[in-house]
PDB file of N, CA and C in Angstrom:
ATOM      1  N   UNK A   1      41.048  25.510 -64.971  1.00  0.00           N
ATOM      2  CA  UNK A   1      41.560  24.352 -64.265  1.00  0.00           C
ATOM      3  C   UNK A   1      42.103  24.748 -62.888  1.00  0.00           C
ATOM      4  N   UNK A   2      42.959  25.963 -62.898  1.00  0.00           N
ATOM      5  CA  UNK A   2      43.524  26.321 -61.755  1.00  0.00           C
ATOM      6  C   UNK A   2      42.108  26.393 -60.694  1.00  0.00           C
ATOM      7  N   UNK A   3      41.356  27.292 -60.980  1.00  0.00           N
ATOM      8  CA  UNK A   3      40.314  27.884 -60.227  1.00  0.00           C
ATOM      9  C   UNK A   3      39.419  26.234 -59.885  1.00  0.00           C
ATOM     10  N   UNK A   4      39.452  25.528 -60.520  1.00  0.00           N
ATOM     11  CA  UNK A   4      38.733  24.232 -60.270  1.00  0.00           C
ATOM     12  C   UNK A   4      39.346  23.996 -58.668  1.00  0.00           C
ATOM     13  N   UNK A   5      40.788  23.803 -59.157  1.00  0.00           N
ATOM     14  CA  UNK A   5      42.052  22.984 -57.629  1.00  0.00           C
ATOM     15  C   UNK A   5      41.783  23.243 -56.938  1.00  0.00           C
ATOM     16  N   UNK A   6      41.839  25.205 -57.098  1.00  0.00           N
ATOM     17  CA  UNK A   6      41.534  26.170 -55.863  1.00  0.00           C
ATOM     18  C   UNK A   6      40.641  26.283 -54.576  1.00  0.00           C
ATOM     19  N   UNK A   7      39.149  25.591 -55.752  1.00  0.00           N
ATOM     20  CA  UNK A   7      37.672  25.117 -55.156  1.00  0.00           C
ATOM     21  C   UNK A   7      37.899  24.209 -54.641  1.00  0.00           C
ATOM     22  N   UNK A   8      38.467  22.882 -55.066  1.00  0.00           N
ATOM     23  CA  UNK A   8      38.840  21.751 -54.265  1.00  0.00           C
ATOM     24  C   UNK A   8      39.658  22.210 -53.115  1.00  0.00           C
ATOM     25  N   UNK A   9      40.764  23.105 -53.178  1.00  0.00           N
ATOM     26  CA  UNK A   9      41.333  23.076 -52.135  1.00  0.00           C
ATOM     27  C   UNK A   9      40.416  23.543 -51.367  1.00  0.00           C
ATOM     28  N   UNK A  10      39.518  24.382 -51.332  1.00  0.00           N
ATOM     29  CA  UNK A  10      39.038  24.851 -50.096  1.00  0.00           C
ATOM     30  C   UNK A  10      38.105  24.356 -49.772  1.00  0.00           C
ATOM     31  N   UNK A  11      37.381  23.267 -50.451  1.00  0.00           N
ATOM     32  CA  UNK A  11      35.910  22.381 -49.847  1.00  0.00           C
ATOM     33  C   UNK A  11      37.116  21.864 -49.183  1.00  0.00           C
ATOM     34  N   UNK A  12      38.304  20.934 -49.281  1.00  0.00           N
ATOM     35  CA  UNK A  12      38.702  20.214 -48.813  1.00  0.00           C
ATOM     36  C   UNK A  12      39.267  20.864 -47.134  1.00  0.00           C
ATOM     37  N   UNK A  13      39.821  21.407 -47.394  1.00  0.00           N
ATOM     38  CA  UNK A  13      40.267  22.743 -46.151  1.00  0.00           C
ATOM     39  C   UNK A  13      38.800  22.842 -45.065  1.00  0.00           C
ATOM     40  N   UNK A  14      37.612  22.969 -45.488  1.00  0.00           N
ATOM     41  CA  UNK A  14      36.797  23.161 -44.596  1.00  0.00           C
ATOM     42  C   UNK A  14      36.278  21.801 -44.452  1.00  0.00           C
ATOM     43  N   UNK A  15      36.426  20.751 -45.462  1.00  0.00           N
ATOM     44  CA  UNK A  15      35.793  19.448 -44.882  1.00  0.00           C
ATOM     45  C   UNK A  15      36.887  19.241 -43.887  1.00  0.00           C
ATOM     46  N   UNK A  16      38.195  19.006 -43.759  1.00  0.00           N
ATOM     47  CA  UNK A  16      39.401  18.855 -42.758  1.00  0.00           C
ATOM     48  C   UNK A  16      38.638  19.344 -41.338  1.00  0.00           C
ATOM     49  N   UNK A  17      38.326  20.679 -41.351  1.00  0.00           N
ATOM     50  CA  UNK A  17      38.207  21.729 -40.398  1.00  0.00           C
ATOM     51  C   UNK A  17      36.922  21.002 -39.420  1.00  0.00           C
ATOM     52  N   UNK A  18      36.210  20.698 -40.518  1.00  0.00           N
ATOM     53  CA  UNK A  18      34.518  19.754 -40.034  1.00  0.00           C
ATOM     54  C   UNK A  18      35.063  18.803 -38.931  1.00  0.00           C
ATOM     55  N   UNK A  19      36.079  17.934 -39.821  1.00  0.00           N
ATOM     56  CA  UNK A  19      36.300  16.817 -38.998  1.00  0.00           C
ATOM     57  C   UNK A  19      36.882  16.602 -37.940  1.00  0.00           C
ATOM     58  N   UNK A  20      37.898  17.764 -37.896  1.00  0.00           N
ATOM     59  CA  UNK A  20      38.225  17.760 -36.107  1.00  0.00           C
ATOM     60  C   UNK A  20      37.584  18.578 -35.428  1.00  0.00           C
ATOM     61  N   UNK A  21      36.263  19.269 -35.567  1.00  0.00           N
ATOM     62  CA  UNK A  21      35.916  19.729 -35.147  1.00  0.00           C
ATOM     63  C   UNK A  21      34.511  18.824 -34.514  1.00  0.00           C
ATOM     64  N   UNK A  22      33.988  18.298 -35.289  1.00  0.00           N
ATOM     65  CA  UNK A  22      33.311  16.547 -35.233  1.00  0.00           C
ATOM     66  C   UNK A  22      34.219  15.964 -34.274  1.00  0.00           C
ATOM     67  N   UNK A  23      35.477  15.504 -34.529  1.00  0.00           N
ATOM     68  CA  UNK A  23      36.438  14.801 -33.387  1.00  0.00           C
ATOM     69  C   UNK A  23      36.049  15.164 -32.358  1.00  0.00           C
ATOM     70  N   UNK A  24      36.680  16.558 -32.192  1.00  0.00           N
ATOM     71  CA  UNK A  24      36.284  17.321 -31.117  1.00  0.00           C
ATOM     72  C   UNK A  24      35.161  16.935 -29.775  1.00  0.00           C
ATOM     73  N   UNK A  25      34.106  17.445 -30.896  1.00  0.00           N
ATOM     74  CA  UNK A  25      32.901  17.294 -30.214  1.00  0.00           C
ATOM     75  C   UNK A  25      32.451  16.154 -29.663  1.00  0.00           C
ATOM     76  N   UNK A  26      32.937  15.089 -30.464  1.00  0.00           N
ATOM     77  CA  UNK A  26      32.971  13.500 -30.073  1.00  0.00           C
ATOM     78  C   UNK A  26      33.488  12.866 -28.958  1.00  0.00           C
ATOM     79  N   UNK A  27      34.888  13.571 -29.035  1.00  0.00           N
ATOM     80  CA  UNK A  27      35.962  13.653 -27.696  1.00  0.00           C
ATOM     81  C   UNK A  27      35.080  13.907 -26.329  1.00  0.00           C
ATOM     82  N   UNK A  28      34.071  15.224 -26.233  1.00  0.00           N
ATOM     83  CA  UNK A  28      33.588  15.770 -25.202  1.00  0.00           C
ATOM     84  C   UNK A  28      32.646  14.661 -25.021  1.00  0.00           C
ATOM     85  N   UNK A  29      31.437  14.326 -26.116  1.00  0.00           N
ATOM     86  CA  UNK A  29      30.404  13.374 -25.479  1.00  0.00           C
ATOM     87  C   UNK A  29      30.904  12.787 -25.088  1.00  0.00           C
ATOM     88  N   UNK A  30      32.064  11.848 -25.366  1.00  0.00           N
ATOM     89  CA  UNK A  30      32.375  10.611 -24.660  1.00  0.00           C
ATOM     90  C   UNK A  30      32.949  10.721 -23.239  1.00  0.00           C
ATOM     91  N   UNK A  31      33.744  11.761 -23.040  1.00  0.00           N
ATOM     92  CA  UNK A  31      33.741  12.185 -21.581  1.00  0.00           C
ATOM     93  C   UNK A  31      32.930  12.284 -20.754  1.00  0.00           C
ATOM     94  N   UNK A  32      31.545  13.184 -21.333  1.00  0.00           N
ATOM     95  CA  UNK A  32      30.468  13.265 -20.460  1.00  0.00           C
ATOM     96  C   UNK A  32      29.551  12.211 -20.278  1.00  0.00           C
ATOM     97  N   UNK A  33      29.411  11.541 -21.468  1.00  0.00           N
ATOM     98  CA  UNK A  33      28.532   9.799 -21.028  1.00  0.00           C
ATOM     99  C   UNK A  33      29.475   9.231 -19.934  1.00  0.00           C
ATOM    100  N   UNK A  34      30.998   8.891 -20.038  1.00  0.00           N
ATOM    101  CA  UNK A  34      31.387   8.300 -18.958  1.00  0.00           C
ATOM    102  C   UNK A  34      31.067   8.793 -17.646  1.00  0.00           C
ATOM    103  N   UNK A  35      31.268  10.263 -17.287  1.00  0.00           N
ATOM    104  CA  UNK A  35      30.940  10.935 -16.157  1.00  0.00           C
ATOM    105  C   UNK A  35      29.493  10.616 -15.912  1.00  0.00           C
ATOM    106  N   UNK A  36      28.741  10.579 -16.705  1.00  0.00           N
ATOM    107  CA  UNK A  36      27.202  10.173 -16.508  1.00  0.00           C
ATOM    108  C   UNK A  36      26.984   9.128 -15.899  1.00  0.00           C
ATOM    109  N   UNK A  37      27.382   8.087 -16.633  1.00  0.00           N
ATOM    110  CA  UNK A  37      27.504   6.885 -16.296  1.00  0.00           C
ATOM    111  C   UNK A  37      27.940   6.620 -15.134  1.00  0.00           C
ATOM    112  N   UNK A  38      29.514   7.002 -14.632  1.00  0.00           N
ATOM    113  CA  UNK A  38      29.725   6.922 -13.148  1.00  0.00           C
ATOM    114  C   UNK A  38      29.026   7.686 -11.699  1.00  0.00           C
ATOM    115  N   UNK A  39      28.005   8.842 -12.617  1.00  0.00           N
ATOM    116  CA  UNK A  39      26.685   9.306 -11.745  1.00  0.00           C
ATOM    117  C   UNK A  39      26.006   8.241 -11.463  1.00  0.00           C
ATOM    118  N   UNK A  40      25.144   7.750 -12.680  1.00  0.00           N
ATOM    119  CA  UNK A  40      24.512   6.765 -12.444  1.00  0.00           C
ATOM    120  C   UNK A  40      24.775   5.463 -11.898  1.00  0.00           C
ATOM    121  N   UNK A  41      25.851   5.085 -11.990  1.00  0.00           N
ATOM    122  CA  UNK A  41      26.098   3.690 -10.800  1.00  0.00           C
ATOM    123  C   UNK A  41      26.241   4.120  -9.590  1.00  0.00           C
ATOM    124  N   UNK A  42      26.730   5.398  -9.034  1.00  0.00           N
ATOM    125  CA  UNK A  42      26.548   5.833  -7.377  1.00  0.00           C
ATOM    126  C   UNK A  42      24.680   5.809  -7.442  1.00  0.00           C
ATOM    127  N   UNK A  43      24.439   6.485  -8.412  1.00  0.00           N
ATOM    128  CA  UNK A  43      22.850   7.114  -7.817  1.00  0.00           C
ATOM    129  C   UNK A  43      22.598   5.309  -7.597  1.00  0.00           C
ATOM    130  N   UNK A  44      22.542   4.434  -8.233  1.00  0.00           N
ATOM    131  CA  UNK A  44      22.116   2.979  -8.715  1.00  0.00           C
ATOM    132  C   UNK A  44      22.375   2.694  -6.994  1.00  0.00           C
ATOM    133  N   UNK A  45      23.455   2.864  -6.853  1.00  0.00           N
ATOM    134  CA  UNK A  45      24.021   2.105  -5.465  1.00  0.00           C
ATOM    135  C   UNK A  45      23.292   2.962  -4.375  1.00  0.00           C
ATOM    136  N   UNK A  46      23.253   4.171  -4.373  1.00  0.00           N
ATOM    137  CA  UNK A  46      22.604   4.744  -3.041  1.00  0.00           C
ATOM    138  C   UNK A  46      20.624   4.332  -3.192  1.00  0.00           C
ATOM    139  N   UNK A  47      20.572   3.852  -4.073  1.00  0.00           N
ATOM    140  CA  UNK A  47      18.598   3.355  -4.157  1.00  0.00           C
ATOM    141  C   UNK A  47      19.332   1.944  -3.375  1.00  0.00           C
ATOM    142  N   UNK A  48      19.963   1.462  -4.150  1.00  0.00           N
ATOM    143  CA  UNK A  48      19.873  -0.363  -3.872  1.00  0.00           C
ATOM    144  C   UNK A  48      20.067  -0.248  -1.903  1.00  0.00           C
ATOM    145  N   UNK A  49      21.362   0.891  -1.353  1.00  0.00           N
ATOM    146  CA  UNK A  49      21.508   1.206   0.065  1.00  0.00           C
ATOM    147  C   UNK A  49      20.375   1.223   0.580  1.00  0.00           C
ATOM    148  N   UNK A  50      19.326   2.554   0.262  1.00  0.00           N
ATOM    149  CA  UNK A  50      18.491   2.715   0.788  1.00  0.00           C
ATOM    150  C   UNK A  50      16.975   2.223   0.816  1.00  0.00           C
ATOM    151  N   UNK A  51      16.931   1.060  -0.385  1.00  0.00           N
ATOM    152  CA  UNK A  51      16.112  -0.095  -0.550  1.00  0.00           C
ATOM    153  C   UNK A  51      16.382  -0.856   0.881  1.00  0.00           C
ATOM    154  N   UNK A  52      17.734  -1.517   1.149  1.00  0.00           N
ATOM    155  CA  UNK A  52      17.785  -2.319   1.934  1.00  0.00           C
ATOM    156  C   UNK A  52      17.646  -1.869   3.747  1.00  0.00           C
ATOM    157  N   UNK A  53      18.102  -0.493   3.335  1.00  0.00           N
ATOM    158  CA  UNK A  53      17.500  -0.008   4.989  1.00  0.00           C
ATOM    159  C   UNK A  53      16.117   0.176   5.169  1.00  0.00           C
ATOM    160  N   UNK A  54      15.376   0.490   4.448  1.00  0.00           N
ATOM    161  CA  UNK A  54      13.581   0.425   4.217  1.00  0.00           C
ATOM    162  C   UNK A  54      13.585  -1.127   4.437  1.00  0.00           C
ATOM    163  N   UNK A  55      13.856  -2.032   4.226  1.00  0.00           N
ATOM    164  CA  UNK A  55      13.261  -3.433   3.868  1.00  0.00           C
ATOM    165  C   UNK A  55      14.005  -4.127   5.901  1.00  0.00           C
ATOM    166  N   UNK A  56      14.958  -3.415   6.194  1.00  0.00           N
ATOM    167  CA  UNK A  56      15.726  -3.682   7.530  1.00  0.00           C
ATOM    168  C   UNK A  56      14.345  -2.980   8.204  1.00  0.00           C
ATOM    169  N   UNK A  57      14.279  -2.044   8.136  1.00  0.00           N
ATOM    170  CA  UNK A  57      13.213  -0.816   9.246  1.00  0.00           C
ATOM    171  C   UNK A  57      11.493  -1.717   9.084  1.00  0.00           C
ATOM    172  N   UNK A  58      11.175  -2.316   7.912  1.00  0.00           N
ATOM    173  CA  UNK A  58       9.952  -2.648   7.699  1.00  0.00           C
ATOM    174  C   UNK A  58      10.381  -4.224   8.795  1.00  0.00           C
ATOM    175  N   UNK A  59      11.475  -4.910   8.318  1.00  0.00           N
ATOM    176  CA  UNK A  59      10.931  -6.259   9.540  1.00  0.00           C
ATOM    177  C   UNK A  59      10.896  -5.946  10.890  1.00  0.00           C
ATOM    178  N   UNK A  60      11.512  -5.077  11.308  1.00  0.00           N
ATOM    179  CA  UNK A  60      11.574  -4.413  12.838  1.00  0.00           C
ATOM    180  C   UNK A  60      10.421  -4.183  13.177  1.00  0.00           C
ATOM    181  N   UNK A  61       9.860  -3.737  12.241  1.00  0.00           N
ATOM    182  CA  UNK A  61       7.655  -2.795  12.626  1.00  0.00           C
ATOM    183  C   UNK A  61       7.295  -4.133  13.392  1.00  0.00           C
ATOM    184  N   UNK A  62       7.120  -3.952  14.507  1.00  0.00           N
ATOM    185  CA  UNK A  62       5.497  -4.974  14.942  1.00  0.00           C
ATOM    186  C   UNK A  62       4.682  -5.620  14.102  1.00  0.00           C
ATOM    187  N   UNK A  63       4.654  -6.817  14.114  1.00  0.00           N
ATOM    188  CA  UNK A  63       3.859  -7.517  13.507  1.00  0.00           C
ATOM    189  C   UNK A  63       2.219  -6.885  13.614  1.00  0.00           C
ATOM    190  N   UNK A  64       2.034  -6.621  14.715  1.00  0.00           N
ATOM    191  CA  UNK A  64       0.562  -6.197  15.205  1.00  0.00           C
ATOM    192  C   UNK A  64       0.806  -4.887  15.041  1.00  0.00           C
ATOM    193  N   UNK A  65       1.369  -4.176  14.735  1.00  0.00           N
ATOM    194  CA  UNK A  65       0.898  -2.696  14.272  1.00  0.00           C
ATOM    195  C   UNK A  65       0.224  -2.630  13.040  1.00  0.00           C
ATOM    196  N   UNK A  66       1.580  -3.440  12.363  1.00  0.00           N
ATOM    197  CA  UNK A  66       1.039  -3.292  11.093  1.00  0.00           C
ATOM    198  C   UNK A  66      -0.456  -3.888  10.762  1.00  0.00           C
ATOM    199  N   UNK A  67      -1.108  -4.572  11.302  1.00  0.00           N
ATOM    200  CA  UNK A  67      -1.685  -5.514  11.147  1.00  0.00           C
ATOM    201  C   UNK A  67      -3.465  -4.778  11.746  1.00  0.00           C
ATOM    202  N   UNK A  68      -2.996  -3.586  12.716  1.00  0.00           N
ATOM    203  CA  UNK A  68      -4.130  -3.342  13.476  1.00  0.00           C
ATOM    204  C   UNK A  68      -4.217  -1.625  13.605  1.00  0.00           C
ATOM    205  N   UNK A  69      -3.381  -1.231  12.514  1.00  0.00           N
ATOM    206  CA  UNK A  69      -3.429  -0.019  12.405  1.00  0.00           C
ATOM    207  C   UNK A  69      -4.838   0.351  11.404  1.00  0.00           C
ATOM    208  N   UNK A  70      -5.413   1.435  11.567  1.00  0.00           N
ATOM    209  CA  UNK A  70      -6.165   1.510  10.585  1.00  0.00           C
ATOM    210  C   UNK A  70      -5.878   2.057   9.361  1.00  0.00           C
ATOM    211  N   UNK A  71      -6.499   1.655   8.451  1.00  0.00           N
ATOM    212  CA  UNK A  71      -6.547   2.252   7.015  1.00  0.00           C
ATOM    213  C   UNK A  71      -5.559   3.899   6.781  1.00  0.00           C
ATOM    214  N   UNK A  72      -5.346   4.033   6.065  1.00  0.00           N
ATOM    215  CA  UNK A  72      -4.670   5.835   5.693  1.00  0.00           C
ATOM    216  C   UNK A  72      -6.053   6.584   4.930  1.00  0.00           C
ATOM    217  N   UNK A  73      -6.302   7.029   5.331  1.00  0.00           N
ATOM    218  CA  UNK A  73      -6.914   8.109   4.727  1.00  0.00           C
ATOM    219  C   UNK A  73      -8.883   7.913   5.627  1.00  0.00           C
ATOM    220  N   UNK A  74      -8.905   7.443   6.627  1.00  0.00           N
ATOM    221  CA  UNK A  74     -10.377   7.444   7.502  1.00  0.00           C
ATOM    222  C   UNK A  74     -10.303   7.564   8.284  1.00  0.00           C
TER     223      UNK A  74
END
C-alpha cells in the first residue's frame, strides 16, 4: 500500500512539474504571437503606405506614355 502512495506521489510530482512547465511554454507562445502580430500590422501598414504611393506615382505618368510606349519585352 505504502509503495502504491509512493508511485502516486511521484506520477503526481512529475504530472505537477509537466504542467508548469506546459504553463510555461504557453506563457512564451503567447508573447511571441502578440509580438508577431504587432510585426504584422506594421508590415500590413507599410504595403497599404506603399500601395498608395505606387497608385499617387501611376496617376502622375502621362496619359500618352503610357498609352504609346511599346510593349516590354520587343
Amino acid at each position: 500500500m505504502i509503495d502504491e502512495l509512493d508511485a502516486l506521489t511521484e506520477k503526481m510530482t512529475l504530472l505537477s512539474s509537466q504542467l508548469r512547465q506546459l504553463r510555461d511554454e504557453n506563457q512564451h507562445l503567447r508573447t511571441q504571437l502578440a509580438s508577431a502580430n504587432v510585426e504584422l500590422d506594421a508590415l500590413r501598414a507599410r504595403i497599404a503606405s506603399a500601395m498608395q504611393r505606387i497608385d499617387s506615382l501611376l496617376e502622375k505618368l502621362p496619359a500618352e506614355a503610357a498609352e504609346t510606349a511599346p510593349p516590354q519585352g520587343a
